[in-house]
N, C-alpha and C. Protein backbone atom coordinates (compact mmCIF):
# COMPACT_ATOMS: atom_id res chain seq x y z
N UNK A 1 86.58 136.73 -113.51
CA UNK A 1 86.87 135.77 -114.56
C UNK A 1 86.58 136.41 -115.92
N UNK A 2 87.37 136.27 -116.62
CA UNK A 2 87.39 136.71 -118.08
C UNK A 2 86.55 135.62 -118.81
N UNK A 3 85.90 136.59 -120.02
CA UNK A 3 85.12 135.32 -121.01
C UNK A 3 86.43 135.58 -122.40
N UNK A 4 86.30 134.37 -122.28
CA UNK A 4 86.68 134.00 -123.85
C UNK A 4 86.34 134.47 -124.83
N UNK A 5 86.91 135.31 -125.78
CA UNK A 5 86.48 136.32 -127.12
C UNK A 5 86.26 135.03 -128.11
N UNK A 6 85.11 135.43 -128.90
CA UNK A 6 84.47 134.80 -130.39
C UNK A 6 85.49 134.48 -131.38
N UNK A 7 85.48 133.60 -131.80
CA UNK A 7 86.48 133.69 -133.01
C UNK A 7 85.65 133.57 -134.22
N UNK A 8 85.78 134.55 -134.75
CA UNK A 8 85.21 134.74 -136.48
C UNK A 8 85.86 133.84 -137.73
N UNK A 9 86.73 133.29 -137.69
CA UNK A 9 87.01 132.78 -139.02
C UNK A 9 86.95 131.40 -138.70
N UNK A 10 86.23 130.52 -139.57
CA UNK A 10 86.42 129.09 -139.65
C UNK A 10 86.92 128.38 -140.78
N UNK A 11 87.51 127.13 -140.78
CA UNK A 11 88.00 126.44 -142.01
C UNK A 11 86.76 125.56 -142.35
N UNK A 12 85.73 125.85 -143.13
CA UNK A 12 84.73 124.90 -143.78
C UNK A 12 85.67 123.98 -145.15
N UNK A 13 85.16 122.83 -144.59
CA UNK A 13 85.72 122.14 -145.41
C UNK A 13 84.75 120.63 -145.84
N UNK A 14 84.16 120.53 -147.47
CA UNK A 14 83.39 119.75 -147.97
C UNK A 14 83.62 118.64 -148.04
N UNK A 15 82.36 118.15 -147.71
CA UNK A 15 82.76 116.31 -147.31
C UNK A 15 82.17 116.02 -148.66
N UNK A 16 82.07 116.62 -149.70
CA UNK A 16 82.24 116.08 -151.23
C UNK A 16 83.15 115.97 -151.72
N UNK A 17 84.17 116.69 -151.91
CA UNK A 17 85.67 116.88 -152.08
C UNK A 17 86.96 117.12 -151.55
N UNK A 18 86.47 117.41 -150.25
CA UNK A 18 88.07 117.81 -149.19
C UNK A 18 88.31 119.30 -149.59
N UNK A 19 88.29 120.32 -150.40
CA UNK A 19 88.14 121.39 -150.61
C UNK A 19 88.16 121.85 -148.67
N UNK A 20 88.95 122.54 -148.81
CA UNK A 20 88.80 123.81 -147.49
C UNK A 20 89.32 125.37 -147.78
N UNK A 21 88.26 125.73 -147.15
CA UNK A 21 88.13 127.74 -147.18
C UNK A 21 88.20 128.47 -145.82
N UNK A 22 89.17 129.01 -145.67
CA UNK A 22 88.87 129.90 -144.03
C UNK A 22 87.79 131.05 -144.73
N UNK A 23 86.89 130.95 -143.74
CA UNK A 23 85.49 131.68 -144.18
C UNK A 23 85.61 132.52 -142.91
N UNK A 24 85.16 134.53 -142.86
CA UNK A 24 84.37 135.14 -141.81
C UNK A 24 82.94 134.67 -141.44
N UNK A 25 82.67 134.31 -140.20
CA UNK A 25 81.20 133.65 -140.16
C UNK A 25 80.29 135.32 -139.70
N UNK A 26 79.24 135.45 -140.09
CA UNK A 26 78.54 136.60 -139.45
C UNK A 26 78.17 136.47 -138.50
N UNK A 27 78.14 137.23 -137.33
CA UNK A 27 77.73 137.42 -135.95
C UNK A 27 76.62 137.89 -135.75
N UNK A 28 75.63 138.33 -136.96
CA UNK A 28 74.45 138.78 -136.45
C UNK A 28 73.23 138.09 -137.46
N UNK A 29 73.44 136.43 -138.06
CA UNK A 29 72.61 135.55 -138.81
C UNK A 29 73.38 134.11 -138.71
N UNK A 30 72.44 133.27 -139.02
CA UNK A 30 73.07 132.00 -139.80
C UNK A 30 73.37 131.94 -141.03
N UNK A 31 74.33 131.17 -141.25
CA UNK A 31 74.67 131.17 -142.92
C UNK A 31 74.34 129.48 -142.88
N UNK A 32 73.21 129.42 -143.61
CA UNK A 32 72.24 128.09 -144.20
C UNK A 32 73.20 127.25 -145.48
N UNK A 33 73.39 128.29 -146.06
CA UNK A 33 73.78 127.77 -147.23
C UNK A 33 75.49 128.10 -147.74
N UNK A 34 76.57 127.22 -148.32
CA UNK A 34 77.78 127.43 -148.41
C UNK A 34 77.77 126.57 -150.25
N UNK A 35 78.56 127.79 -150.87
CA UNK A 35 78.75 126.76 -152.33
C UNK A 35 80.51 126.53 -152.08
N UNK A 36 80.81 125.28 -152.12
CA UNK A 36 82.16 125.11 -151.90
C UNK A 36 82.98 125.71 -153.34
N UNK A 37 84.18 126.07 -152.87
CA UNK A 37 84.84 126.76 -153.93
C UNK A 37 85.56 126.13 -154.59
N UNK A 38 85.19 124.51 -154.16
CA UNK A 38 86.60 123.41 -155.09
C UNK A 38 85.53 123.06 -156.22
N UNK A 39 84.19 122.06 -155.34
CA UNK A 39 83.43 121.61 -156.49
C UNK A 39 82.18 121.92 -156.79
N UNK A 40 81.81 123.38 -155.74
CA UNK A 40 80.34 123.49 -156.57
C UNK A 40 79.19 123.46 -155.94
N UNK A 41 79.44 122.59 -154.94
CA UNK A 41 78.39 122.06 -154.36
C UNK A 41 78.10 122.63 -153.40
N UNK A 42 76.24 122.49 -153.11
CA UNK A 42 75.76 123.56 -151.87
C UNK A 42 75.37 122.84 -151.18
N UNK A 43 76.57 123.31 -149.83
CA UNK A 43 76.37 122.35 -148.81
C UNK A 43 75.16 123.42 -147.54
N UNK A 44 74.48 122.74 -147.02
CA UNK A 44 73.21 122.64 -146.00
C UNK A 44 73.60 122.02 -144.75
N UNK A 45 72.86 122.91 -143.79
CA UNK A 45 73.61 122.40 -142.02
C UNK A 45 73.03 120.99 -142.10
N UNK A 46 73.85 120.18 -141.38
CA UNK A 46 73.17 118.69 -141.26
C UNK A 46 72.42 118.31 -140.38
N UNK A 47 71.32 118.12 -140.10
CA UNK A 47 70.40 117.92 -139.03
C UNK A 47 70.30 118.08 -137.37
N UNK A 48 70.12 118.91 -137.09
CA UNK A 48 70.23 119.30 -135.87
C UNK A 48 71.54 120.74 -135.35
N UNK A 49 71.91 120.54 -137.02
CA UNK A 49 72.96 121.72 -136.68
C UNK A 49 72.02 123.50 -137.02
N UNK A 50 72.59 124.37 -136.91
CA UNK A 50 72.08 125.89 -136.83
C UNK A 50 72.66 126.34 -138.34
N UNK A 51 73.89 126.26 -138.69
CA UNK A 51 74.28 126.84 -140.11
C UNK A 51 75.54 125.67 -140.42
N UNK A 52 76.38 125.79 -141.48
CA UNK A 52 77.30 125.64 -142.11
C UNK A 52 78.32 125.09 -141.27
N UNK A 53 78.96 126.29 -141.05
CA UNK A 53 79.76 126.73 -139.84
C UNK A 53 79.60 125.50 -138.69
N UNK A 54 78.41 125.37 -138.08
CA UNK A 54 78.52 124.38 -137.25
C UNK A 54 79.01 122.68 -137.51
N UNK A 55 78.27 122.65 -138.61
CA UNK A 55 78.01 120.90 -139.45
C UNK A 55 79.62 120.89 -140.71
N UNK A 56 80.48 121.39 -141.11
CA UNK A 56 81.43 121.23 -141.73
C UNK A 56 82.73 122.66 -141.18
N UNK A 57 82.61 123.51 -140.55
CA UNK A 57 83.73 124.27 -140.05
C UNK A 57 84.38 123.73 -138.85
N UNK A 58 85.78 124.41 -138.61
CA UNK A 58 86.88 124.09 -137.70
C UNK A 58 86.32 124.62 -136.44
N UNK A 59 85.34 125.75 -136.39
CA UNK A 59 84.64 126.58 -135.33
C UNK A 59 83.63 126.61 -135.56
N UNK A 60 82.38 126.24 -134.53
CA UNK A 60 81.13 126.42 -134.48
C UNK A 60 81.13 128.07 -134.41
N UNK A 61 79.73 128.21 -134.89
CA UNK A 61 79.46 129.72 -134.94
C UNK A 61 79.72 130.55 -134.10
N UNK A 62 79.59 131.92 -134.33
CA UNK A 62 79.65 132.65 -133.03
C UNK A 62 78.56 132.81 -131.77
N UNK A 63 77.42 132.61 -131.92
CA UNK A 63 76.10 132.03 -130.82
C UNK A 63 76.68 131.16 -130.50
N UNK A 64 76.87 129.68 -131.01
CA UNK A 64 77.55 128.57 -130.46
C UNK A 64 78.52 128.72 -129.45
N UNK A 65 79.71 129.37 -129.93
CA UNK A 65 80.47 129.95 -129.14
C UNK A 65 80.78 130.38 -127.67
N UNK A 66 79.64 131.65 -127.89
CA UNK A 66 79.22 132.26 -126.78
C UNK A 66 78.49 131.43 -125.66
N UNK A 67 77.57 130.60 -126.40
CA UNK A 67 76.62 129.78 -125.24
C UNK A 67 77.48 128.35 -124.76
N UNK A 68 78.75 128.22 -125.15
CA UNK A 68 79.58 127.08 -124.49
C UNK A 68 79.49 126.08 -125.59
N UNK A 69 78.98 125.82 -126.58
CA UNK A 69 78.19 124.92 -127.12
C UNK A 69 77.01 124.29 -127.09
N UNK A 70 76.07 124.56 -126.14
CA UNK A 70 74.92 124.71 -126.03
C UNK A 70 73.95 124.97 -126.71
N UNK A 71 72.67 124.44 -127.15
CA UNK A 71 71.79 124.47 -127.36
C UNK A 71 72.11 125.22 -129.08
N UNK A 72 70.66 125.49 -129.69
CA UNK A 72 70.97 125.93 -130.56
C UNK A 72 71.00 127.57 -131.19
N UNK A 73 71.25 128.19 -132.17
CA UNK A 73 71.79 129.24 -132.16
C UNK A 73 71.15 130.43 -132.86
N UNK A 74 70.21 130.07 -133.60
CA UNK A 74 69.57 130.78 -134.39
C UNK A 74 67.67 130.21 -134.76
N UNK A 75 66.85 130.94 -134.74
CA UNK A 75 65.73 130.52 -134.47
C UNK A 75 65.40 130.34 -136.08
N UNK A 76 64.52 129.06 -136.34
CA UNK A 76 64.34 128.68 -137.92
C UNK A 76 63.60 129.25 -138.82
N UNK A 77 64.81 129.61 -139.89
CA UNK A 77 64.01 130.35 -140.73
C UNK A 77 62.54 130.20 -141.35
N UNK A 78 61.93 131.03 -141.58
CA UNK A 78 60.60 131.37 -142.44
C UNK A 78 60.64 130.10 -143.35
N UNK A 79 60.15 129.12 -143.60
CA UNK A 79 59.36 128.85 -144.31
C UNK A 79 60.21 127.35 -144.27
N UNK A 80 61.40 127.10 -143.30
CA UNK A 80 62.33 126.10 -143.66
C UNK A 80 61.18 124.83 -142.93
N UNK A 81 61.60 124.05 -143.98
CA UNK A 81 61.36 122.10 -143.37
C UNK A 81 61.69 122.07 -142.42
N UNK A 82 61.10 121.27 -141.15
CA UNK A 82 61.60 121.30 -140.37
C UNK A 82 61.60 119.53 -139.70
């Protein structure tokens, strides 16, 4: 059985403005933080999500990905609220 290859690009798109960007996601971090390119604004994963990518993109990350959707993807950064 073959696995399914990662897909790197997602359409993040801001639930402040409707603004959408096909973004490369990195395969070897989370990306926490996204400034949308319509209005500005820095959007933050929404609770329980791992980065960006997961909580406003067309494709969950690439960890996500790989683990089926499962669990979460990146262990929490240094110093974040939790």
């Amino acid at each position: 059985m073959r696995e399914a290859s990662v897909i790197l690009e997602s359409a993040i798109t801001c639930p402040h403005c409707g603004f959408q960007a096909v973004e490369t996601m990195p395969t070897n971090a989370c990306q926490y933080f996204y400034e949308c390119k319509g209005c500005g604004t820095l959007l933050r994963p929404k609770p329980g999500d791992c980065c960006v990518f997961c909580s406003f993109g067309s494709i969950p990350c690439p960890p996500i990905q790989a683990e089926g959707g499962k669990g979460g993807c990146c262990p929490p950064a240094r110093g974040a609220a939790g």
